[in-house]
Protein backbone atom coordinates (compact mmCIF):
# COMPACT_ATOMS: atom_id res chain seq x y z
CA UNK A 1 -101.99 197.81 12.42
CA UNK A 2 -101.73 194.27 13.92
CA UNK A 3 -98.67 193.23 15.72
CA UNK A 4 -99.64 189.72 14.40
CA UNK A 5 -96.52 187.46 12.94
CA UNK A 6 -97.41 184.58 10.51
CA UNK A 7 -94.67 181.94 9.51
CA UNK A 8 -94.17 181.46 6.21
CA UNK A 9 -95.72 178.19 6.64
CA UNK A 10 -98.82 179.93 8.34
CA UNK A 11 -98.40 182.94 5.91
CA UNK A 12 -98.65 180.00 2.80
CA UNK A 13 -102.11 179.16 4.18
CA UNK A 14 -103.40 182.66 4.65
CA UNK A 15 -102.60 184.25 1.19
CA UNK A 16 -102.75 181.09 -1.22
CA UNK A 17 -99.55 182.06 -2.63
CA UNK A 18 -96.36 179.40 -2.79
CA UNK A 19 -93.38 179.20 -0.61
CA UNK A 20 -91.19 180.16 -3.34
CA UNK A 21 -92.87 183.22 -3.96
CA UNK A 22 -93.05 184.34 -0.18
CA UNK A 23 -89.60 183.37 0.01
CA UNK A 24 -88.45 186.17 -2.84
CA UNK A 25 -91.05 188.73 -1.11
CA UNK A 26 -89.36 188.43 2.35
CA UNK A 27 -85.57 188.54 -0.23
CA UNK A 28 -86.75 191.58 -1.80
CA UNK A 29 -87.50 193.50 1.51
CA UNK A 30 -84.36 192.41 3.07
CA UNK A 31 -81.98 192.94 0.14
CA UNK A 32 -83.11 196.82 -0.11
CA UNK A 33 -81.25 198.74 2.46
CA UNK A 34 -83.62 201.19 2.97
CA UNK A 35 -87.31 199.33 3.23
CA UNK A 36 -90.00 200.79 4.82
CA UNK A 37 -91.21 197.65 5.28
CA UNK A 38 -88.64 195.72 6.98
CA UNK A 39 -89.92 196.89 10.29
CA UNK A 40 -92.68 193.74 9.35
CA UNK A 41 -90.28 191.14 9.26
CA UNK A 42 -88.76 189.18 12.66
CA UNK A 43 -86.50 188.74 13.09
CA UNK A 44 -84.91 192.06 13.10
CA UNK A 45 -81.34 192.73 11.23
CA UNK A 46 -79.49 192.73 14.94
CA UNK A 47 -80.96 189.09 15.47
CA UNK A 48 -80.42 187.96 12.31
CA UNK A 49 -76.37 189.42 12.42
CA UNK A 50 -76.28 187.53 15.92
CA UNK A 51 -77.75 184.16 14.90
CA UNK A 52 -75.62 184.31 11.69
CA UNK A 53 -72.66 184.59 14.22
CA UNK A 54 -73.48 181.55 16.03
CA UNK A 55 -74.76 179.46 13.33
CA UNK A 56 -78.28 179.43 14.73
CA UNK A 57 -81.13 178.98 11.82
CA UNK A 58 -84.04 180.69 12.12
CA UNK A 59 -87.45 181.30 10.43
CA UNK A 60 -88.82 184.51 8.97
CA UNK A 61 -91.96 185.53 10.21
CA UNK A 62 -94.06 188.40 8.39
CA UNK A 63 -96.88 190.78 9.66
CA UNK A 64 -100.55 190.20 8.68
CA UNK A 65 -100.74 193.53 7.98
CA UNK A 66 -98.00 193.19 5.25
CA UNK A 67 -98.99 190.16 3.87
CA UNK A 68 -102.79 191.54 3.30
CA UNK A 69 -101.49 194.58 1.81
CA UNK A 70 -98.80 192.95 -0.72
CA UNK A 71 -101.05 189.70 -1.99
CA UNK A 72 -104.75 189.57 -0.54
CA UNK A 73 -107.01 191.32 -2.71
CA UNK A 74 -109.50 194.33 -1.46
CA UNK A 75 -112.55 191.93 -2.62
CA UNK A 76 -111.60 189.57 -0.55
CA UNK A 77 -112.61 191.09 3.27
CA UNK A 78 -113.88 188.07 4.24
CA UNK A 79 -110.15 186.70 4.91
CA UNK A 80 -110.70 183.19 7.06
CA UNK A 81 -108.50 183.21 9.90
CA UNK A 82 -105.33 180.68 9.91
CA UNK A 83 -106.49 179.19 12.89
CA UNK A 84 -109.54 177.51 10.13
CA UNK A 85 -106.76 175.42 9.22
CA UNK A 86 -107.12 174.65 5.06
CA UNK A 87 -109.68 176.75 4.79
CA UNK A 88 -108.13 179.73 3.11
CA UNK A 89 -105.97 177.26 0.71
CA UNK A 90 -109.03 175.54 -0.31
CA UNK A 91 -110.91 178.81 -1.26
CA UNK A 92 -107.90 179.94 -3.27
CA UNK A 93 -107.56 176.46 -4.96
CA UNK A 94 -110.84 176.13 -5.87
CA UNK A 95 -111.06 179.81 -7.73
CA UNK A 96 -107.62 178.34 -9.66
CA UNK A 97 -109.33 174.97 -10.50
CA UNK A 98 -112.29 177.15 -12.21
CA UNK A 99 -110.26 179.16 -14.11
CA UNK A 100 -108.24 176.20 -15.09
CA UNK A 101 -111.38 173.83 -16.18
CA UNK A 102 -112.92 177.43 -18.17
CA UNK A 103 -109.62 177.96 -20.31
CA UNK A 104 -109.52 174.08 -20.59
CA UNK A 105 -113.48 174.19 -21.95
CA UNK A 106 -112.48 177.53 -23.93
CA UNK A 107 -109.57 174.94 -25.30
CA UNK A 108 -112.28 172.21 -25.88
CA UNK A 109 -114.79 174.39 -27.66
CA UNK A 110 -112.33 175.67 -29.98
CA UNK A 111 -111.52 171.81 -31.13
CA UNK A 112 -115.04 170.74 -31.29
CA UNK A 113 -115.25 173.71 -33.88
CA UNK A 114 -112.34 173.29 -35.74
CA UNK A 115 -113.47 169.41 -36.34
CA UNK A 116 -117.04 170.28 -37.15
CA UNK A 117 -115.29 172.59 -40.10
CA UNK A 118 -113.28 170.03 -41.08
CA UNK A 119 -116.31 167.90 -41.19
CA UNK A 120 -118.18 169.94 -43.40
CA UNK A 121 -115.47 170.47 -45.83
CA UNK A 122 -115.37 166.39 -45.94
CA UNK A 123 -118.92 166.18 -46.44
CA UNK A 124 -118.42 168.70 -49.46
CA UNK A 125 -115.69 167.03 -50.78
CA UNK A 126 -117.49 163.71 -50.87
CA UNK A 127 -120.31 165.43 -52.47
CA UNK A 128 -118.24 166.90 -55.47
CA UNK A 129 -116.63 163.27 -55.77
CA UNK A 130 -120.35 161.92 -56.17
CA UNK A 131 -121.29 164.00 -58.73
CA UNK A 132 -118.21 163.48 -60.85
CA UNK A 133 -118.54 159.71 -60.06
CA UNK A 134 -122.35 160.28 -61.59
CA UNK A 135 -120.82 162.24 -64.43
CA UNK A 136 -118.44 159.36 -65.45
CA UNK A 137 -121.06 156.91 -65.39
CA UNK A 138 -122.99 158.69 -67.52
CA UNK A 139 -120.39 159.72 -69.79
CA UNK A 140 -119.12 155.68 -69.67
CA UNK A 141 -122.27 154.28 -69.92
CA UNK A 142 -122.98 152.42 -73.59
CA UNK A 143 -125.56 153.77 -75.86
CA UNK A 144 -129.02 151.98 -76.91
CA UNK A 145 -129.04 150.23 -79.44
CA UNK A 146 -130.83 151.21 -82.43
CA UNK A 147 -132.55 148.95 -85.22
CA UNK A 148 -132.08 149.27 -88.89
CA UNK A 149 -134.88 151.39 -89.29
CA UNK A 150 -133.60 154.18 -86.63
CA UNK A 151 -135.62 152.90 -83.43
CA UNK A 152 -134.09 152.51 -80.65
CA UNK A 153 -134.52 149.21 -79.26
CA UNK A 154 -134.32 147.90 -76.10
CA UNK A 155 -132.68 144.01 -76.87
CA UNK A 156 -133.64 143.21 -73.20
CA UNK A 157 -137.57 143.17 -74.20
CA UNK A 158 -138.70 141.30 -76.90
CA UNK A 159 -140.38 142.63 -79.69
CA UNK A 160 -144.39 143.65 -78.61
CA UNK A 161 -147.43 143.29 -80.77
CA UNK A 162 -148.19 146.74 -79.43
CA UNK A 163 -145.21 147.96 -81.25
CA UNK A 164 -146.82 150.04 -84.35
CA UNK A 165 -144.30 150.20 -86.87
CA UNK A 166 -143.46 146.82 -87.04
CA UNK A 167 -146.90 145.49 -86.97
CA UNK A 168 -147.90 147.05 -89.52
CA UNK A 169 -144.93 146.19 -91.67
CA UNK A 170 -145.51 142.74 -90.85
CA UNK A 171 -149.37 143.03 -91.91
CA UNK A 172 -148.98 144.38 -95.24
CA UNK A 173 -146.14 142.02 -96.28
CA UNK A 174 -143.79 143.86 -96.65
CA UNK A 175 -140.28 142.39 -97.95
CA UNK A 176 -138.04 143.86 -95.37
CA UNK A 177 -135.37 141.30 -94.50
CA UNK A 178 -134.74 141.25 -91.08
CA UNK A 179 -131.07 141.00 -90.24
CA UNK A 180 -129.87 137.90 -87.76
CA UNK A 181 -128.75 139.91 -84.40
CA UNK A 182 -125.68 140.53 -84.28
CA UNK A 183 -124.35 139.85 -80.48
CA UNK A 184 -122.19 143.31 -78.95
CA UNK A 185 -119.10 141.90 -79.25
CA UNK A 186 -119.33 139.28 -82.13
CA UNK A 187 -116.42 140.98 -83.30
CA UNK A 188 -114.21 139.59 -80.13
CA UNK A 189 -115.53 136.21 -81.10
CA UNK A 190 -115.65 136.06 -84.54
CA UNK A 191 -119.65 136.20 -85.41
């Protein structure tokens, strides 16, 4: 067992751990009457009833021993010494910064997900509003128009030689009047 006594100060450095929570360690051992552990703690309850008395402040100190047992993990043997200076802090705050930048990635990953669902269920969406655009075209667009004989006839062409049915009408003479065009909305202007 070392007879080694850190301050909390030093004790801060060699555990990692806060001041606050050293502080409520040394409070628990002190406020139970019957501690086996209070032997590890200077000063002792005589000296701490005599400086009380004369207003003296004073600093707990705790064993290594009891400080390695209570928050320094088995896995961790290769304890630096406090004389290292920052070393031991710096250890201990670089295993926290991991585990804080992996929950924040887990945090990012999770996002990054969410928004490529959200894009995909846009990108359907915008598909199903295409094909009802394509519908309503359709459905909106006007018909051909269609000659007095039943053809369909496409007013943006004139009429070709090649077409069969009215060159040969036209070569036998035939007496069909042909109708003056009537425009697509003559009826809005009075044709």
């Amino acid at each position: 067992m070392s007879d080694r006594f850190l301050t909390i100060s030093d004790a801060e450095k060699f555990t990692g751990k806060s001041r606050s929570t050293l502080r409520r360690f040394i409070d628990s051992i002190v406020k139970a009457d019957n501690s086996p552990d209070r032997s590890l703690l200077l000063p002792t309850i005589a000296e701490v009833l005599a400086l009380r008395e004369q207003s003296q402040p004073f600093s707990w100190r705790i064993n290594e021993e009891l400080l390695r047992r209570q928050f320094v993990k088995l896995d961790d043997a290769t304890t630096p010494d406090v004389g290292q200076g920052s070393g031991a802090v710096a250890g201990s705050d670089s295993s926290r910064l991991v585990t804080v930048l992996e929950k924040s990635i887990a945090m990012l990953e999770r996002e990054l997900s969410e928004k490529n669902n959200q894009i995909a269920a846009m990108n359907e969406r915008m598909r199903e509003s295409n094909i009802l655009m394509k519908d309503l075209h359709q459905r909106l667009a006007l018909p051909a128009a269609k000659s007095s004989e039943g053809q369909i006839v496409d007013e943006r062409r004139p009429p070709s030689a090649g077409n069969s049915k009215t060159s040969s009408a036209s070569r036998e003479g035939s007496s069909i009047e042909t109708q003056p065009r009537k425009s697509r909305f003559g009826w809005l202007f009075g044709e």
